[in-house]
PDB file of N, CA and C in Angstrom:
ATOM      1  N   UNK A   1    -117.265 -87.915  65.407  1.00  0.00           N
ATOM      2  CA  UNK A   1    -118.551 -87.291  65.248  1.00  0.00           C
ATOM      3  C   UNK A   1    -118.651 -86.092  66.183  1.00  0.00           C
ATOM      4  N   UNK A   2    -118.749 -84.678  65.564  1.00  0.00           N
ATOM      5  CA  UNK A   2    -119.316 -83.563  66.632  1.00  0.00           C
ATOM      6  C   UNK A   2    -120.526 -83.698  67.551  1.00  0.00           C
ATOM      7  N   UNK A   3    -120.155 -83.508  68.472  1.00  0.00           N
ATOM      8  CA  UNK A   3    -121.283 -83.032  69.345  1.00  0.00           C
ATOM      9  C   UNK A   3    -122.352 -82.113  69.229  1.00  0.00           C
ATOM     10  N   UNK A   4    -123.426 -82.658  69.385  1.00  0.00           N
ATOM     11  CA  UNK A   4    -124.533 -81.185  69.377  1.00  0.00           C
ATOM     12  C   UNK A   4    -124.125 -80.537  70.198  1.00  0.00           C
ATOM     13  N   UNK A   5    -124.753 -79.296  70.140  1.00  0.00           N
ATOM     14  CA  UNK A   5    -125.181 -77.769  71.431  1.00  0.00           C
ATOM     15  C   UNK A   5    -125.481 -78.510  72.237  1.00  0.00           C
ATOM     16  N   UNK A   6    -126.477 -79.055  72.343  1.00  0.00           N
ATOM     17  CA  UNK A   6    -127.084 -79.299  73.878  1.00  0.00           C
ATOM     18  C   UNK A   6    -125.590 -80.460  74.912  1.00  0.00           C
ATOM     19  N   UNK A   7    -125.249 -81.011  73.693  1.00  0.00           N
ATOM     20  CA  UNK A   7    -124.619 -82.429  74.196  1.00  0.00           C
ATOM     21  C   UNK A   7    -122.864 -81.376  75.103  1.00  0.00           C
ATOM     22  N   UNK A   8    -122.807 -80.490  73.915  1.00  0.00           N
ATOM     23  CA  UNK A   8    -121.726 -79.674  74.409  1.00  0.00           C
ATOM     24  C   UNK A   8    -122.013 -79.117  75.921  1.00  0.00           C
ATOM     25  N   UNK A   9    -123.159 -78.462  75.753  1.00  0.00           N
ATOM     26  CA  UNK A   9    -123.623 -77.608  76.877  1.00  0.00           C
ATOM     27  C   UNK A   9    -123.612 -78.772  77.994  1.00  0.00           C
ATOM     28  N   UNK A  10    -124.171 -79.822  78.038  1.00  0.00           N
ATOM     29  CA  UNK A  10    -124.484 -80.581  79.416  1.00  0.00           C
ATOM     30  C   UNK A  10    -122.778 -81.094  79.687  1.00  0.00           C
ATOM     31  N   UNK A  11    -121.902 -81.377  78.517  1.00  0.00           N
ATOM     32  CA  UNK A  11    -120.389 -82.083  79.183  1.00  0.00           C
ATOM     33  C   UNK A  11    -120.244 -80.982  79.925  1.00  0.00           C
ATOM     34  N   UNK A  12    -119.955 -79.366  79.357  1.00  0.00           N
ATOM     35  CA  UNK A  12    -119.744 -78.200  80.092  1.00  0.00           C
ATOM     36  C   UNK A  12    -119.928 -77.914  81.610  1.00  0.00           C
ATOM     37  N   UNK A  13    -121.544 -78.352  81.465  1.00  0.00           N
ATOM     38  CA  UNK A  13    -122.207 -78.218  83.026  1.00  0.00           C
ATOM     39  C   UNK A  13    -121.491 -79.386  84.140  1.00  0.00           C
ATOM     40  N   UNK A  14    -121.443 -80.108  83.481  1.00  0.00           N
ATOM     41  CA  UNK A  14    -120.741 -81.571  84.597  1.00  0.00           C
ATOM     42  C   UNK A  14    -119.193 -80.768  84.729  1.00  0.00           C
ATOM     43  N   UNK A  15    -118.542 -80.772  83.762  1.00  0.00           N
ATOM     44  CA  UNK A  15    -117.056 -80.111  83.832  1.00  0.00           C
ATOM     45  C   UNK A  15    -116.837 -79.280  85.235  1.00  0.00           C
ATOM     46  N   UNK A  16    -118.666 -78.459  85.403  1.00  0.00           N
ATOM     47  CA  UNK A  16    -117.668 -77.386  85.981  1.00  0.00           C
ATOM     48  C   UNK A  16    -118.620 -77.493  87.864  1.00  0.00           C
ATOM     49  N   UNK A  17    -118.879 -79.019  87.984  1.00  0.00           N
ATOM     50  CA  UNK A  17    -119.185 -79.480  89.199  1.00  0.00           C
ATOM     51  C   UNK A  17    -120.298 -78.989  89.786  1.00  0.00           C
ATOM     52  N   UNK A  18    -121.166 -78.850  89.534  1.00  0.00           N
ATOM     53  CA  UNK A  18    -122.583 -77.966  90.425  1.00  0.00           C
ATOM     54  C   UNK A  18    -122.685 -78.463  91.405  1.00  0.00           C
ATOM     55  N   UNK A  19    -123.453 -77.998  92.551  1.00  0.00           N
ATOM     56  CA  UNK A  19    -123.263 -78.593  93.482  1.00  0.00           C
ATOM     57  C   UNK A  19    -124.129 -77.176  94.631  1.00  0.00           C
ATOM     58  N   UNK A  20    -124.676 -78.153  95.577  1.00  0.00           N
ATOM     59  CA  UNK A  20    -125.131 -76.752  96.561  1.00  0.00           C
ATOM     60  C   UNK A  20    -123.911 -77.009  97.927  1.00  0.00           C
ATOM     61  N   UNK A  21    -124.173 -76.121  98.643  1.00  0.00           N
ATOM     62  CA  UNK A  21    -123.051 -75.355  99.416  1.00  0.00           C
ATOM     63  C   UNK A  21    -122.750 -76.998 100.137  1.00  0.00           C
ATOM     64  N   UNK A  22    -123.940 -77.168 101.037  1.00  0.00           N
ATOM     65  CA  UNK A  22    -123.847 -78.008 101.721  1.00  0.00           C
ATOM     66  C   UNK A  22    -123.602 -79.684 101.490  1.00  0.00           C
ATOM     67  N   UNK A  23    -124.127 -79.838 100.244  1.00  0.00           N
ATOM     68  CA  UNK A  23    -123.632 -80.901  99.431  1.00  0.00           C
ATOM     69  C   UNK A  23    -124.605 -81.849  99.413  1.00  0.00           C
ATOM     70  N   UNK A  24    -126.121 -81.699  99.597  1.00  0.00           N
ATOM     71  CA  UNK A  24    -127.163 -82.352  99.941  1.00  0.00           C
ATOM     72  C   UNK A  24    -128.178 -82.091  98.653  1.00  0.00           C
ATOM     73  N   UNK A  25    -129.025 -82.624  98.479  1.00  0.00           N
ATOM     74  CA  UNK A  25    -130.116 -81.998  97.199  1.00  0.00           C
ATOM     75  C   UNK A  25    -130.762 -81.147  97.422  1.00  0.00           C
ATOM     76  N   UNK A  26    -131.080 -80.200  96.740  1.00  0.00           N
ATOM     77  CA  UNK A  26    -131.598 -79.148  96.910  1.00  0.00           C
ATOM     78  C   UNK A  26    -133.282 -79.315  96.856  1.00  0.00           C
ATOM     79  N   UNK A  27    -133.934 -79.785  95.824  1.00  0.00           N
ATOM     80  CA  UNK A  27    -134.891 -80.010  95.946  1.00  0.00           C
ATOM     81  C   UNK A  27    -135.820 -81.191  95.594  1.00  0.00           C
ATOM     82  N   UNK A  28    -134.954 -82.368  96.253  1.00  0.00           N
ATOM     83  CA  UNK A  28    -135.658 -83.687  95.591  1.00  0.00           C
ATOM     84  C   UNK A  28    -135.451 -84.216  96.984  1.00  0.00           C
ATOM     85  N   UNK A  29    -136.202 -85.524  97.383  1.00  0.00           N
ATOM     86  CA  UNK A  29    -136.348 -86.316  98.575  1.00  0.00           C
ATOM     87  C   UNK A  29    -136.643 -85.585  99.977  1.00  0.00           C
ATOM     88  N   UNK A  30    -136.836 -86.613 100.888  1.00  0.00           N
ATOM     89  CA  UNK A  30    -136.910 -86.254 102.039  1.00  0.00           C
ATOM     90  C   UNK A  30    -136.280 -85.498 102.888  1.00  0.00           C
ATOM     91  N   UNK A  31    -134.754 -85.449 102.051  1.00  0.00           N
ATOM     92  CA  UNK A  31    -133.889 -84.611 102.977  1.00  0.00           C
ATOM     93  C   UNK A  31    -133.566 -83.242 101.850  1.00  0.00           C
ATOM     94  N   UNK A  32    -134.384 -82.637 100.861  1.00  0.00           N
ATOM     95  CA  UNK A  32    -134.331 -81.084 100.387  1.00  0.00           C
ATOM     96  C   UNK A  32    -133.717 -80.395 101.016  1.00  0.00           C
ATOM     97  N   UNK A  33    -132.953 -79.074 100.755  1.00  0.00           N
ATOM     98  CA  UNK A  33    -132.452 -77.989 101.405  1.00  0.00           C
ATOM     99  C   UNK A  33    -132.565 -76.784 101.037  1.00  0.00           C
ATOM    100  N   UNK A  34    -133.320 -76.798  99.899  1.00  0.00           N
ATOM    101  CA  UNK A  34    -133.863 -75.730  99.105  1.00  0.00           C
ATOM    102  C   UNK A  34    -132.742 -75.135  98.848  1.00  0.00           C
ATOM    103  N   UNK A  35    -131.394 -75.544  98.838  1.00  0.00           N
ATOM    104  CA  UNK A  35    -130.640 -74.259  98.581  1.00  0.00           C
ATOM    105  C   UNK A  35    -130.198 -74.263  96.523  1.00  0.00           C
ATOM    106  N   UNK A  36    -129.162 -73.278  96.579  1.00  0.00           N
ATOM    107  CA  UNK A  36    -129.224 -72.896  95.094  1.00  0.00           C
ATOM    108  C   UNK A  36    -128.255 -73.787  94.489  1.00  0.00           C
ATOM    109  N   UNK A  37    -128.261 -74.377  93.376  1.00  0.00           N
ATOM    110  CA  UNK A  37    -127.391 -74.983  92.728  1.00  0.00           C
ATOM    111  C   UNK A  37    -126.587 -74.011  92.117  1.00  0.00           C
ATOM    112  N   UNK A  38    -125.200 -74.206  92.161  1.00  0.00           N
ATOM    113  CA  UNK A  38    -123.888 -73.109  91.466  1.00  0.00           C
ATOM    114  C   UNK A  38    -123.003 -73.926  91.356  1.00  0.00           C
ATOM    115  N   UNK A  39    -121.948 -73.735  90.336  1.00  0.00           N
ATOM    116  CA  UNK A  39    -120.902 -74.183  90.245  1.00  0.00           C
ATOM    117  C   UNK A  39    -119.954 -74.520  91.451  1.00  0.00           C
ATOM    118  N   UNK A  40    -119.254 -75.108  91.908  1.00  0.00           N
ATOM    119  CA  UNK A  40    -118.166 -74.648  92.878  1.00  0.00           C
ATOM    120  C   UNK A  40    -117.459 -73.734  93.093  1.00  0.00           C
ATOM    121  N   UNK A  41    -117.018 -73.614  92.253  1.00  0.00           N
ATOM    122  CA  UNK A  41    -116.066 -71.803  92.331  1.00  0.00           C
ATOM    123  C   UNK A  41    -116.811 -71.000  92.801  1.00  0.00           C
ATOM    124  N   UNK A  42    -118.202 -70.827  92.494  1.00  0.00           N
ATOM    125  CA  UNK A  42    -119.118 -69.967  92.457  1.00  0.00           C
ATOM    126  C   UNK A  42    -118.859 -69.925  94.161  1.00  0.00           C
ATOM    127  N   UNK A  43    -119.660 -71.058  94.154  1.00  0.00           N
ATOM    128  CA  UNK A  43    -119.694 -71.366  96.052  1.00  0.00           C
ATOM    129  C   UNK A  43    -119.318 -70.899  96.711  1.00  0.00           C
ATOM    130  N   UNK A  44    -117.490 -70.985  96.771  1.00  0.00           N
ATOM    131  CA  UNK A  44    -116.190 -70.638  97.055  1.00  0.00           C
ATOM    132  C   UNK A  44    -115.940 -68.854  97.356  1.00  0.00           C
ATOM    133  N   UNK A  45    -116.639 -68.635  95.608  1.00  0.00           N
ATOM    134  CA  UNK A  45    -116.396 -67.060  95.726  1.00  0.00           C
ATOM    135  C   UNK A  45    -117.565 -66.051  96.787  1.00  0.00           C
ATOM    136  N   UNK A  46    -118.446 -66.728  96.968  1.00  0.00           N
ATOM    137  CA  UNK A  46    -119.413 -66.156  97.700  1.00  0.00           C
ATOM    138  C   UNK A  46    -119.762 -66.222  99.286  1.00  0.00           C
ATOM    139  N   UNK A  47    -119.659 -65.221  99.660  1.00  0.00           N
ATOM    140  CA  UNK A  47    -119.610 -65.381 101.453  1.00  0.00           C
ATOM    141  C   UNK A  47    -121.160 -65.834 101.921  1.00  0.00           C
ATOM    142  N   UNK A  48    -120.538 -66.001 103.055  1.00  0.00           N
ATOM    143  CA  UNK A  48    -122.095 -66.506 103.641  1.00  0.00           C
ATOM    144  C   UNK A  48    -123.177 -65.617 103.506  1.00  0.00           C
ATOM    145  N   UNK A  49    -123.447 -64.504 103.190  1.00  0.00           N
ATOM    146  CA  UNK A  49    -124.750 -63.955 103.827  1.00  0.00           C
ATOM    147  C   UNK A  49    -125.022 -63.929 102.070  1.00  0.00           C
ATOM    148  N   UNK A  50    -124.417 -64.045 101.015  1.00  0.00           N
ATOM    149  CA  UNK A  50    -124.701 -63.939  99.695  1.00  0.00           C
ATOM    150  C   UNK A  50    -125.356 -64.913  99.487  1.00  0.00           C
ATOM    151  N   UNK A  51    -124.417 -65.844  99.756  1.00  0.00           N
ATOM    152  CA  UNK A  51    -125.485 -67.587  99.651  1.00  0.00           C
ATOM    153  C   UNK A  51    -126.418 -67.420 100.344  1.00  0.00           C
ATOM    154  N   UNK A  52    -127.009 -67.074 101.432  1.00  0.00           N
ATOM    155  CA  UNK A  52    -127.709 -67.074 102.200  1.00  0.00           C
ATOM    156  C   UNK A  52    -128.927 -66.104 101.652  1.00  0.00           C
ATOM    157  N   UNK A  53    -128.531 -65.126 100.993  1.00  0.00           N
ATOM    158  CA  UNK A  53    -129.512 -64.741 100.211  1.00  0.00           C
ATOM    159  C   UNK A  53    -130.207 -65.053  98.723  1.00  0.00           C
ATOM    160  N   UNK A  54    -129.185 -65.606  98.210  1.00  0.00           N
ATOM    161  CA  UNK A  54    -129.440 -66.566  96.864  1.00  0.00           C
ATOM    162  C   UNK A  54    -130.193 -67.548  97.193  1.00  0.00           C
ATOM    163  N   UNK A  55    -130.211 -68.218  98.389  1.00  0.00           N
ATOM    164  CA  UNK A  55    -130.919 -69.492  98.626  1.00  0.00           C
ATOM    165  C   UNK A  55    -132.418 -69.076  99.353  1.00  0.00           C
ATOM    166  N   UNK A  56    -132.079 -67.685 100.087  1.00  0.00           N
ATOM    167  CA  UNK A  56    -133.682 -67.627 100.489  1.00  0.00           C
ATOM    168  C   UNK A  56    -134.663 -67.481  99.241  1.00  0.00           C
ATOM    169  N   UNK A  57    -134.043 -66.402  97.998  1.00  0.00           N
ATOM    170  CA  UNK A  57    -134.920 -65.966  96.966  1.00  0.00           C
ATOM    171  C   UNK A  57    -135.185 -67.749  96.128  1.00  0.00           C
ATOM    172  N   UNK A  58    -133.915 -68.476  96.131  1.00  0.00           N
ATOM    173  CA  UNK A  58    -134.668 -69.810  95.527  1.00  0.00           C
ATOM    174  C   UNK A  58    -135.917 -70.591  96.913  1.00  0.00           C
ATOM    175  N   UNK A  59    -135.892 -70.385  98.127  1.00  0.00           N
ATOM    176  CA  UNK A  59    -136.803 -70.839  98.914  1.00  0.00           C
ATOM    177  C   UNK A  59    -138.265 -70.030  99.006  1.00  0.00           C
ATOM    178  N   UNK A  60    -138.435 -68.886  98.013  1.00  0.00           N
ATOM    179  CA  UNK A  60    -138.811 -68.422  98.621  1.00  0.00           C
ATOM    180  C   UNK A  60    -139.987 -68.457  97.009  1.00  0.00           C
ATOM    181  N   UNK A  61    -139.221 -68.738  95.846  1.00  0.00           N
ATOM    182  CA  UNK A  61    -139.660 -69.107  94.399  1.00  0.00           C
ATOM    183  C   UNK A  61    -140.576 -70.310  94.649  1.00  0.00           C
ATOM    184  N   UNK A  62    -139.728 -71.264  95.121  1.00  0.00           N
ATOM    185  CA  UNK A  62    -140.584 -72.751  95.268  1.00  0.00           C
ATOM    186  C   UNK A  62    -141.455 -72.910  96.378  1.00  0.00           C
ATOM    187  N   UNK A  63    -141.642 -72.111  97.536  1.00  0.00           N
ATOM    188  CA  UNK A  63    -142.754 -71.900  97.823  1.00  0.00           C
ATOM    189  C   UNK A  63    -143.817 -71.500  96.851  1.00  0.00           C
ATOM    190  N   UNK A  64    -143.971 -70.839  96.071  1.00  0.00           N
ATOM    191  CA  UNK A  64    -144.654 -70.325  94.927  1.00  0.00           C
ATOM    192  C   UNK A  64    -144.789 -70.746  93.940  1.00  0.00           C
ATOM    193  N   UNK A  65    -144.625 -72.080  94.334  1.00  0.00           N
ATOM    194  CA  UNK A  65    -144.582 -73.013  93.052  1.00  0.00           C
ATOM    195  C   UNK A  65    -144.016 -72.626  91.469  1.00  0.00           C
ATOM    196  N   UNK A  66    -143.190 -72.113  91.705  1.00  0.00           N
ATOM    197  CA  UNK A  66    -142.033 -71.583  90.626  1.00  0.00           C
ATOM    198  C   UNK A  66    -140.828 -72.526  90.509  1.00  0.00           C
ATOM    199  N   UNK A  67    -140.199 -72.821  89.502  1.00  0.00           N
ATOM    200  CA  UNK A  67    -139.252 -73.676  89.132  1.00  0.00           C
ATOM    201  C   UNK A  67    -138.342 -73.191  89.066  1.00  0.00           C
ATOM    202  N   UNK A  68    -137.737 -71.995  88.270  1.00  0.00           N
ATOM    203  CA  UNK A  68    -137.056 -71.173  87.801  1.00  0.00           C
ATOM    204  C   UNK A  68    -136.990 -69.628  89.200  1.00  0.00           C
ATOM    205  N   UNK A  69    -136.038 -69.583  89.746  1.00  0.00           N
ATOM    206  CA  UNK A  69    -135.586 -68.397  90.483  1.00  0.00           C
ATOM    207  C   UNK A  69    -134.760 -67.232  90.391  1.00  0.00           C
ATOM    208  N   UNK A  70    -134.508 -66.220  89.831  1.00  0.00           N
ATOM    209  CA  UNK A  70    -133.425 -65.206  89.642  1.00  0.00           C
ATOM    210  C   UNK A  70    -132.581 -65.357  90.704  1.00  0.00           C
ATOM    211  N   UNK A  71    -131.270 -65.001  90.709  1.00  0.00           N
ATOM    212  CA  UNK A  71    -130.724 -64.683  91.643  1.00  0.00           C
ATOM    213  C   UNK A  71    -130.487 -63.022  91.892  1.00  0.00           C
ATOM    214  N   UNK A  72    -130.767 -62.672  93.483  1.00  0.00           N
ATOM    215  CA  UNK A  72    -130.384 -61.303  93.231  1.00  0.00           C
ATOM    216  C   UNK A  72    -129.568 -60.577  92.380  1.00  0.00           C
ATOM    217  N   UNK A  73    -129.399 -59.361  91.506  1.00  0.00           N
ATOM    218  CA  UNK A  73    -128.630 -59.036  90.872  1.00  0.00           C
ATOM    219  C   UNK A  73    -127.079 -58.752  90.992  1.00  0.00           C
ATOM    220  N   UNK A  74    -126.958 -58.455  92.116  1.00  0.00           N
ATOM    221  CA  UNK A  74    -125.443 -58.290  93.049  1.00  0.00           C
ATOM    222  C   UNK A  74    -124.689 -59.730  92.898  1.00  0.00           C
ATOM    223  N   UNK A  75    -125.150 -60.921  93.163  1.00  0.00           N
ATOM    224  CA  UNK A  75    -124.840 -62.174  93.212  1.00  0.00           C
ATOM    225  C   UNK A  75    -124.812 -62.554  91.923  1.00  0.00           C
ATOM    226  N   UNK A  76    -126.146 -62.132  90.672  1.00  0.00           N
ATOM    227  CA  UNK A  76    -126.030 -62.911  89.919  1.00  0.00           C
ATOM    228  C   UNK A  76    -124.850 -62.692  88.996  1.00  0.00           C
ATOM    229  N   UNK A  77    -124.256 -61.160  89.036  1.00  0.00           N
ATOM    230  CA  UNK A  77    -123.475 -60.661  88.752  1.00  0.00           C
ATOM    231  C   UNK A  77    -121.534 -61.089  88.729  1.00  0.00           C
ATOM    232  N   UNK A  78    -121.634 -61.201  90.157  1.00  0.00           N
ATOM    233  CA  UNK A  78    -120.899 -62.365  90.854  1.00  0.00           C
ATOM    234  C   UNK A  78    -120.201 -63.671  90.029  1.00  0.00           C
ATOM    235  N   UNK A  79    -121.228 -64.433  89.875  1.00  0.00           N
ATOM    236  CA  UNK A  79    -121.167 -65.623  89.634  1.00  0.00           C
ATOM    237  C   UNK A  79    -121.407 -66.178  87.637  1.00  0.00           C
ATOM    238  N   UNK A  80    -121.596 -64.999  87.598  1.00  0.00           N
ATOM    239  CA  UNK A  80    -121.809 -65.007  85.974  1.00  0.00           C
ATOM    240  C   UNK A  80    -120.571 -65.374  85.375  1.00  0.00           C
ATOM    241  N   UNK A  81    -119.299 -65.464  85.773  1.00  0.00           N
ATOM    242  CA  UNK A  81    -118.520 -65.682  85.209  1.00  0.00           C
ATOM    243  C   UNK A  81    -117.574 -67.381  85.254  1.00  0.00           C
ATOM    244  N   UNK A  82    -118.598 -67.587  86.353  1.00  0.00           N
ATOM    245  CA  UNK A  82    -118.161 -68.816  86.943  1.00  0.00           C
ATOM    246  C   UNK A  82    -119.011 -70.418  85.778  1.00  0.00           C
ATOM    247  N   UNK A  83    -120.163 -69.379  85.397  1.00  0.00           N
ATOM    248  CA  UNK A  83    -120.966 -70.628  84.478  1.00  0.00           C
ATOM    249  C   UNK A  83    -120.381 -70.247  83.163  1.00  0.00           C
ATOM    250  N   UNK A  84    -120.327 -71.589  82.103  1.00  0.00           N
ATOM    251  CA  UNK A  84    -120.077 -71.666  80.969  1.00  0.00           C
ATOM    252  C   UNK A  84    -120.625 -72.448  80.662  1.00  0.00           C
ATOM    253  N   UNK A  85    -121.760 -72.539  78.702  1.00  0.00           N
ATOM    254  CA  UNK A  85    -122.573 -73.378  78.791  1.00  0.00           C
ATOM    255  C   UNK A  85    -122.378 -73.898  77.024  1.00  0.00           C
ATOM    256  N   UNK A  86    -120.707 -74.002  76.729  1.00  0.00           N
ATOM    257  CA  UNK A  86    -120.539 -74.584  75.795  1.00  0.00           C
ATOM    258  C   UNK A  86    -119.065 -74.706  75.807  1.00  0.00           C
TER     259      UNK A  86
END
């Protein structure tokens, strides 16, 4: 039996390990870190002050009760090649 889109898209997302830098949740429980969820590679490819700015603009969304955060364009640029969503 084929897989739906969505069913494709979520094996995809697990495949390709998300994960924040530090390895903690980003924004659930007592111990949050607000930081950005990315692939690993992503992680990997990005130096500290990039992450460091990807994660302030997501800290800085959910202060603002926003769900959804852009990543700067320089970064999002970056890392665009690292997500695949089928």
């Amino acid at each position: 039996m084929a897989l739906k889109k969505t069913q494709r898209s979520l094996r995809a997302w697990t495949k390709q390990k998300w994960r924040t830098k530090s390895g903690k949740p980003s924004t659930q429980g007592s111990k949050a870190t607000g930081e950005r969820y990315l692939p690993e590679k992503a992680i990997k490819a990005l130096s500290d002050s990039e992450y460091k700015s990807t994660t302030a603009a997501k800290r800085r969304a959910v202060r603002r009760n926003k769900q959804v955060s852009k990543q700067p364009k320089k970064i999002a640029s970056k890392t665009r090649s690292f997500r695949s969503y089928t």
